[in-house]
PDB file of N, CA and C in Angstrom:
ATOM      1  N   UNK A   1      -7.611  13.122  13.853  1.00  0.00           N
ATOM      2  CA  UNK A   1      -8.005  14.070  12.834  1.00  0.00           C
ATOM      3  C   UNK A   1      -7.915  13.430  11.446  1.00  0.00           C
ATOM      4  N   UNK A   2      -6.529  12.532  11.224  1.00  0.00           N
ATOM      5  CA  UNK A   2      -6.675  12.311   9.869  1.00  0.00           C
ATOM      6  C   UNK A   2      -7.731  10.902   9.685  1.00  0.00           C
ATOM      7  N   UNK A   3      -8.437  10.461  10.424  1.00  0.00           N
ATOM      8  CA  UNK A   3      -9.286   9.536  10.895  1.00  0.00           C
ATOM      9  C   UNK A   3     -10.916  10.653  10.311  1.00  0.00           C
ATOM     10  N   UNK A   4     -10.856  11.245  10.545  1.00  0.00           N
ATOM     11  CA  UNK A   4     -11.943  11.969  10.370  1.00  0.00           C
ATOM     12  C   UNK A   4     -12.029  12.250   8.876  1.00  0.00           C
ATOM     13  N   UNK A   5     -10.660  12.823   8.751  1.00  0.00           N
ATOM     14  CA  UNK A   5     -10.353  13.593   6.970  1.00  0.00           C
ATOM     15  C   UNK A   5     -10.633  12.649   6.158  1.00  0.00           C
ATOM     16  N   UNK A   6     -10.229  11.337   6.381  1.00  0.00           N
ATOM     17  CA  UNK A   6     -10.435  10.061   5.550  1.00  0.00           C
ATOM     18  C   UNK A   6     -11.828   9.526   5.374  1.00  0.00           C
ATOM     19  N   UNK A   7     -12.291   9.644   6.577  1.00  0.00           N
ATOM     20  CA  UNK A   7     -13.808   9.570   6.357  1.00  0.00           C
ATOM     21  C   UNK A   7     -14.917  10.535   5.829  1.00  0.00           C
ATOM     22  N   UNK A   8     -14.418  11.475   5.278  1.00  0.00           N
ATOM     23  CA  UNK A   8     -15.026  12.423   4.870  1.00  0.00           C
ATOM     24  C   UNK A   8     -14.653  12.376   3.478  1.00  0.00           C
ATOM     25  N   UNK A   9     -13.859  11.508   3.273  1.00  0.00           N
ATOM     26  CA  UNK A   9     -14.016  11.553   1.329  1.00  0.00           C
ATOM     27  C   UNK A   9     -14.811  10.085   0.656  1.00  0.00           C
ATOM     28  N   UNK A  10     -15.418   9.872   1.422  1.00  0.00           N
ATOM     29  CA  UNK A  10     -17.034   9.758   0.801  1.00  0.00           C
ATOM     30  C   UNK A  10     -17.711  10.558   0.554  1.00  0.00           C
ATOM     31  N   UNK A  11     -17.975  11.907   1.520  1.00  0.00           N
ATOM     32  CA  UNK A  11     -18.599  12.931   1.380  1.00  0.00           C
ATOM     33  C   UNK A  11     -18.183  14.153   0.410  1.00  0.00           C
ATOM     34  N   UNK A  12     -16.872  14.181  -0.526  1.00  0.00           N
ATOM     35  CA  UNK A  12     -16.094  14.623  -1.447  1.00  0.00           C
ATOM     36  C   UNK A  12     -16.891  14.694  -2.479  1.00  0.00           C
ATOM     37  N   UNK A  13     -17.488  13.353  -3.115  1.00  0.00           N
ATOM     38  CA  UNK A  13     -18.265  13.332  -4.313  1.00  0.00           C
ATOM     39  C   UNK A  13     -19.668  13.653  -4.408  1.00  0.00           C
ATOM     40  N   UNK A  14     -20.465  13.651  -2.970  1.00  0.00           N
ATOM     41  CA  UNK A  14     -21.733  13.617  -3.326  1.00  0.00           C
ATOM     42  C   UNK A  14     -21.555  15.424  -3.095  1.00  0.00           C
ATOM     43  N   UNK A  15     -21.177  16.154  -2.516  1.00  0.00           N
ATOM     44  CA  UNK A  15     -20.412  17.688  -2.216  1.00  0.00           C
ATOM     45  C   UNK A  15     -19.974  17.822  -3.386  1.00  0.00           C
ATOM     46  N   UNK A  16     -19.617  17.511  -4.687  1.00  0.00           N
ATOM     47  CA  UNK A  16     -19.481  17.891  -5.873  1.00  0.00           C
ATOM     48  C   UNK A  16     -17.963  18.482  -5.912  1.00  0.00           C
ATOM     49  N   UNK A  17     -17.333  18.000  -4.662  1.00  0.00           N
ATOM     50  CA  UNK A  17     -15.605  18.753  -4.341  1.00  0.00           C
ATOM     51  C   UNK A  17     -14.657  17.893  -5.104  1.00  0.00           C
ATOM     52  N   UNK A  18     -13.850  18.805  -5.670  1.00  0.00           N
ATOM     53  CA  UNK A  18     -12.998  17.975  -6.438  1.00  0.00           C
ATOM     54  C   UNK A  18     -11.073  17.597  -5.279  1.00  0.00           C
ATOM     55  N   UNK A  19     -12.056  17.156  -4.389  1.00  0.00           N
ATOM     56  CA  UNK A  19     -10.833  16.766  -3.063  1.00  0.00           C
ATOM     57  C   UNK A  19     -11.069  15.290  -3.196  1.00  0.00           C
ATOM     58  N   UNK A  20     -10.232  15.185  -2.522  1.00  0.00           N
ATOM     59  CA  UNK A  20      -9.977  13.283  -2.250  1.00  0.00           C
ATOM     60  C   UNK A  20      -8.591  13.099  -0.823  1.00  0.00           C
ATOM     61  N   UNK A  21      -8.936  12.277   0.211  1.00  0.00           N
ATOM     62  CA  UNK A  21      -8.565  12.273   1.218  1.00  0.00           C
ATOM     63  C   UNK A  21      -7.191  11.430   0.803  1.00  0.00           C
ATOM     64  N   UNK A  22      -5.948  11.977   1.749  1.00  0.00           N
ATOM     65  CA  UNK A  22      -4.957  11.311   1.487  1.00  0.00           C
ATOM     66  C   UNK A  22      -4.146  10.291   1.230  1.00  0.00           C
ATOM     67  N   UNK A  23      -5.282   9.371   1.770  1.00  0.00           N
ATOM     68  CA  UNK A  23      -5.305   7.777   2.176  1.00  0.00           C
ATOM     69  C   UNK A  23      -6.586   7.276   2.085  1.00  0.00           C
ATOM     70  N   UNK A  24      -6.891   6.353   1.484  1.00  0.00           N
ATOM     71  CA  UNK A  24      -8.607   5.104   1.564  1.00  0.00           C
ATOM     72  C   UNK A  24      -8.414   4.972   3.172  1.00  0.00           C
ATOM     73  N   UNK A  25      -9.309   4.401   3.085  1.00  0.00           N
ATOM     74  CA  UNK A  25     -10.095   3.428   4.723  1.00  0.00           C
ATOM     75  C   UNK A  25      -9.275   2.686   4.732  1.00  0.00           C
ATOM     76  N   UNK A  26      -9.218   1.706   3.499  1.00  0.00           N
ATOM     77  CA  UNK A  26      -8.055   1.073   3.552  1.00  0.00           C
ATOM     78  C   UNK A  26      -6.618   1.081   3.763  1.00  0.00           C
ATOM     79  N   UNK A  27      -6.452   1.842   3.356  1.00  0.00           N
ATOM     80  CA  UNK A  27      -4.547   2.081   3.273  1.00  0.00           C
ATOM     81  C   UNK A  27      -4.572   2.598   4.686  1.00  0.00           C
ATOM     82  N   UNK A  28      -5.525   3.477   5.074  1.00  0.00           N
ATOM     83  CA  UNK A  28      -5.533   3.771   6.964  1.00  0.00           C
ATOM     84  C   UNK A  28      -5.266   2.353   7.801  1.00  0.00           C
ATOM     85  N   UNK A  29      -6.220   1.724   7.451  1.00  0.00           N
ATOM     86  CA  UNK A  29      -6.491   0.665   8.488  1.00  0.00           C
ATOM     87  C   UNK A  29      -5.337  -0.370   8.016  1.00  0.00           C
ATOM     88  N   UNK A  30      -4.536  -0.752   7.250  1.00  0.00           N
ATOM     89  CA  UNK A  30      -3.205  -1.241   6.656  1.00  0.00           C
ATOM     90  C   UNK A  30      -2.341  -0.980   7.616  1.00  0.00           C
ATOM     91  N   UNK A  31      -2.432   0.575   7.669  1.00  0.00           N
ATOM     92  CA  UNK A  31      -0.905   0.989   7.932  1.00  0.00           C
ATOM     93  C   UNK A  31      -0.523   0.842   9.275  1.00  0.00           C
ATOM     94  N   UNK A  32      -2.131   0.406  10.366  1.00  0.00           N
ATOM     95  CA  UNK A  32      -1.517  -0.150  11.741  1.00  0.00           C
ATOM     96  C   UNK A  32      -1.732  -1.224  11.799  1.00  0.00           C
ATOM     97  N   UNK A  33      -1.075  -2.356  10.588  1.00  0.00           N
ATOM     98  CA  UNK A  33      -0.653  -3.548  10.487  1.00  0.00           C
ATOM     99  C   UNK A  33       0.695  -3.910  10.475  1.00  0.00           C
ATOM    100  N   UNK A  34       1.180  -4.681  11.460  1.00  0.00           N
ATOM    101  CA  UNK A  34       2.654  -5.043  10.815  1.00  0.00           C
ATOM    102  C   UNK A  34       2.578  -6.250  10.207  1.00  0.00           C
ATOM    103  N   UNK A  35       3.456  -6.457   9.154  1.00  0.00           N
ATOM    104  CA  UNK A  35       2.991  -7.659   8.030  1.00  0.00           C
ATOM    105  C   UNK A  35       3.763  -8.139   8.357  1.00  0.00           C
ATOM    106  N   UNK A  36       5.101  -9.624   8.102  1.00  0.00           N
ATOM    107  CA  UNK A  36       5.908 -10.095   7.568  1.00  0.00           C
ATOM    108  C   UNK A  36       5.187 -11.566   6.740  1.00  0.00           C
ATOM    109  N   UNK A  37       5.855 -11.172   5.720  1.00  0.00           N
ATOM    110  CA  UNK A  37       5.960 -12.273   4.573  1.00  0.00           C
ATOM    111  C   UNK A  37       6.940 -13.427   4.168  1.00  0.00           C
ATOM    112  N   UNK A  38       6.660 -14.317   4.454  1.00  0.00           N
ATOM    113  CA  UNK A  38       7.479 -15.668   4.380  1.00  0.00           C
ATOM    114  C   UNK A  38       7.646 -16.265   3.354  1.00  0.00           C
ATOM    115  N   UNK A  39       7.816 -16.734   2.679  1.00  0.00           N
ATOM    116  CA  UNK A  39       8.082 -17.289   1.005  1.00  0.00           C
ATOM    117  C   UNK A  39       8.640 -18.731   1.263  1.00  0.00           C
ATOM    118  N   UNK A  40       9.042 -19.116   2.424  1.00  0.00           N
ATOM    119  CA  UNK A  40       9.400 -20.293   2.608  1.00  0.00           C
ATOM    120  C   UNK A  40       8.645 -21.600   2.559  1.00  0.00           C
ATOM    121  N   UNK A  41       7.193 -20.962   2.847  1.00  0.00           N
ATOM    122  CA  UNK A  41       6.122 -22.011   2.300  1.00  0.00           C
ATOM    123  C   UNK A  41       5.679 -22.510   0.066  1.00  0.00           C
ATOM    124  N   UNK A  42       6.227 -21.113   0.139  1.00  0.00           N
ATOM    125  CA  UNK A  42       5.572 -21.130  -1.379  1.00  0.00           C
ATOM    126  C   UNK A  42       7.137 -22.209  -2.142  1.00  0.00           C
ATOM    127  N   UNK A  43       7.974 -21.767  -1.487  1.00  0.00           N
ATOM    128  CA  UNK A  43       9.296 -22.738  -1.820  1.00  0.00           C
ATOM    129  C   UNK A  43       9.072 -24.004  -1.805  1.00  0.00           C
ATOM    130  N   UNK A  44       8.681 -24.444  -0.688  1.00  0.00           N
ATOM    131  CA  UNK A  44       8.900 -25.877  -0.601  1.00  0.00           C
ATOM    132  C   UNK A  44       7.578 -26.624  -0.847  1.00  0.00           C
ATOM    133  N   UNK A  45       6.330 -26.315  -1.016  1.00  0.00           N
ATOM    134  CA  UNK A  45       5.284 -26.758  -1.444  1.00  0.00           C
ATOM    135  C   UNK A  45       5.132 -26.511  -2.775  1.00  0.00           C
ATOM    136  N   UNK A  46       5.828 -25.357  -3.458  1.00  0.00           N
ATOM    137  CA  UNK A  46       5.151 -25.209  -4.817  1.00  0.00           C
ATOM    138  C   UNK A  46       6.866 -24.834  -5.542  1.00  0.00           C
ATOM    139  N   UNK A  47       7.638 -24.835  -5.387  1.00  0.00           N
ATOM    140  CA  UNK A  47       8.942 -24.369  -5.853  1.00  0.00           C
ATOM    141  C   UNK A  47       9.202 -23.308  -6.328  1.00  0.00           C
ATOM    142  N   UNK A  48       8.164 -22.287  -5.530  1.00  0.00           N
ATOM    143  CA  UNK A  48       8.606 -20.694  -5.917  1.00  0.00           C
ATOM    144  C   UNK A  48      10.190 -20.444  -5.691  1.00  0.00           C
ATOM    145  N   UNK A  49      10.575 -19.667  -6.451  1.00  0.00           N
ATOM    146  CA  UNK A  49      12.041 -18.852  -6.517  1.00  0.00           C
ATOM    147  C   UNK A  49      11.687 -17.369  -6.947  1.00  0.00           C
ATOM    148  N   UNK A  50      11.644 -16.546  -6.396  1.00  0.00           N
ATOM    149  CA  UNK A  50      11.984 -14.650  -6.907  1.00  0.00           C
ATOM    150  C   UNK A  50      12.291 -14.597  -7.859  1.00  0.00           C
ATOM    151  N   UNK A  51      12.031 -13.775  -8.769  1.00  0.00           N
ATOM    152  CA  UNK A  51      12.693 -13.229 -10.085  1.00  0.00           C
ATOM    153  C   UNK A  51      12.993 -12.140  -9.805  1.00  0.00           C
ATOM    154  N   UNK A  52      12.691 -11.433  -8.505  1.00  0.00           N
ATOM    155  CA  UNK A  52      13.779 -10.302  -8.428  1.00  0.00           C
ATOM    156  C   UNK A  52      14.350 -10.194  -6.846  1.00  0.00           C
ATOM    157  N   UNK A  53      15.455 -10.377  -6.444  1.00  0.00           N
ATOM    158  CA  UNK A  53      16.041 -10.356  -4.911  1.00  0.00           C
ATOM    159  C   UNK A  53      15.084  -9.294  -4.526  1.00  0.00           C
ATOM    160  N   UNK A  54      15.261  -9.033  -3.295  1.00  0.00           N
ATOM    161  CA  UNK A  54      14.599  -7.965  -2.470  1.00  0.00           C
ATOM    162  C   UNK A  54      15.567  -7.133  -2.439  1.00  0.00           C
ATOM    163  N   UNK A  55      16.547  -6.823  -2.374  1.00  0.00           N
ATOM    164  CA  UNK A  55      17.193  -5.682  -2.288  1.00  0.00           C
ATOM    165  C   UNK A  55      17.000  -4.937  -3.449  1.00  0.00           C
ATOM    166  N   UNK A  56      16.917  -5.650  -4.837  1.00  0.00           N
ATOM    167  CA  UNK A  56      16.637  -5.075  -5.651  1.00  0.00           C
ATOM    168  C   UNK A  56      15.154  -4.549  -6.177  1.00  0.00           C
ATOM    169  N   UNK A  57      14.065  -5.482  -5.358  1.00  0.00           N
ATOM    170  CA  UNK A  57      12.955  -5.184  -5.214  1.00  0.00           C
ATOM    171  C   UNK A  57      13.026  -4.002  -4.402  1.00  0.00           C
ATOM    172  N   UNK A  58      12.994  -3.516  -3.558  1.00  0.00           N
ATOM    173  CA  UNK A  58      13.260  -2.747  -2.365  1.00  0.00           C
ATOM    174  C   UNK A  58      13.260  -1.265  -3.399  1.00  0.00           C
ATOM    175  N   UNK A  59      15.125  -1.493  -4.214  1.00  0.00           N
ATOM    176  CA  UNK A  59      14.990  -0.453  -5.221  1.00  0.00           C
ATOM    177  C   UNK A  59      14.432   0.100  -5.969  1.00  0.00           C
ATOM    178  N   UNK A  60      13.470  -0.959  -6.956  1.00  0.00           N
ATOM    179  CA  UNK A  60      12.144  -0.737  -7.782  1.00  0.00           C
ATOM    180  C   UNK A  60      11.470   0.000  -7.046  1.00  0.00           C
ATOM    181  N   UNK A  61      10.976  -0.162  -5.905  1.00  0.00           N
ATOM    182  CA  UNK A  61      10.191   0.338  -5.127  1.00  0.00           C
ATOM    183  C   UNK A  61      10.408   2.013  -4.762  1.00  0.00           C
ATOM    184  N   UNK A  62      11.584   2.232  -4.462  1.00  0.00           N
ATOM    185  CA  UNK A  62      11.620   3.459  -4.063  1.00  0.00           C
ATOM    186  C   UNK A  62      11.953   4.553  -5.270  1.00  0.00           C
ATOM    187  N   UNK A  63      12.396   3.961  -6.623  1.00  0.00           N
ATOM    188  CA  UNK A  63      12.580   4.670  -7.787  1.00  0.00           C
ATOM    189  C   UNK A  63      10.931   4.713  -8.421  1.00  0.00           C
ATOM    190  N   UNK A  64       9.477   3.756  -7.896  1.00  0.00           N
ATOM    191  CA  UNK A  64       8.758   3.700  -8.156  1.00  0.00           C
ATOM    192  C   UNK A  64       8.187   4.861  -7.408  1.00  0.00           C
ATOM    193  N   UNK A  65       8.041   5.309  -6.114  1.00  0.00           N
ATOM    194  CA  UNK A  65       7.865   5.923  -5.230  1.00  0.00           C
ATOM    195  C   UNK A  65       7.862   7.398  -5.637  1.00  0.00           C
ATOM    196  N   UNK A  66       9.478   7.900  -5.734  1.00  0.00           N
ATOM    197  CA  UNK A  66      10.018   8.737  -5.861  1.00  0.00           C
ATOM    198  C   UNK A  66       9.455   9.571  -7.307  1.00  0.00           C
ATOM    199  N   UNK A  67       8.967   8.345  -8.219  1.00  0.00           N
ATOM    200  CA  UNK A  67       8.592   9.014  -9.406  1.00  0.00           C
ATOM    201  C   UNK A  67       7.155   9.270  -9.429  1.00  0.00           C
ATOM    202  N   UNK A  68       6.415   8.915  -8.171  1.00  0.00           N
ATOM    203  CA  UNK A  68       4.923   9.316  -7.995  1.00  0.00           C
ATOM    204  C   UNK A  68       4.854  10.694  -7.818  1.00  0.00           C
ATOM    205  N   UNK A  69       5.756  10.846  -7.012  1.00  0.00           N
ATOM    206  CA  UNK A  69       5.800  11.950  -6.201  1.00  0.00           C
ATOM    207  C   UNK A  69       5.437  12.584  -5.001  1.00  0.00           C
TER     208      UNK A  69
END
């Protein structure tokens, strides 16, 4: 169903509806991705280092979140 709902907000604008589906095509088709991200390449080929830990990234994130609403 929400496969359907999502595809139907293309049809939102030319319908003159002021709706918009909960999620893009994109962020659908994302979200049955599992990612992991490695940084261990960007380290030792290019000498990346974080400017912010992940735990504290993590935090940004959910005080970012939380304030979307």
């Amino acid at each position: 169903m929400l496969r359907v709902f999502i595809g139907s907000d293309d049809l939102f604008p030319r319908l003159s509806l002021p709706l918009r589906a909960p999620m893009t095509r994109q962020e659908f088709a994302s979200s049955a991705v599992e990612v992991t991200l490695d940084a261990s390449r960007a380290r030792s080929e290019l000498g990346y280092r974080p400017v912010v830990t992940l735990d504290a990234g993590i935090a940004m994130l959910k005080r970012h979140v939380a304030e979307q609403g």
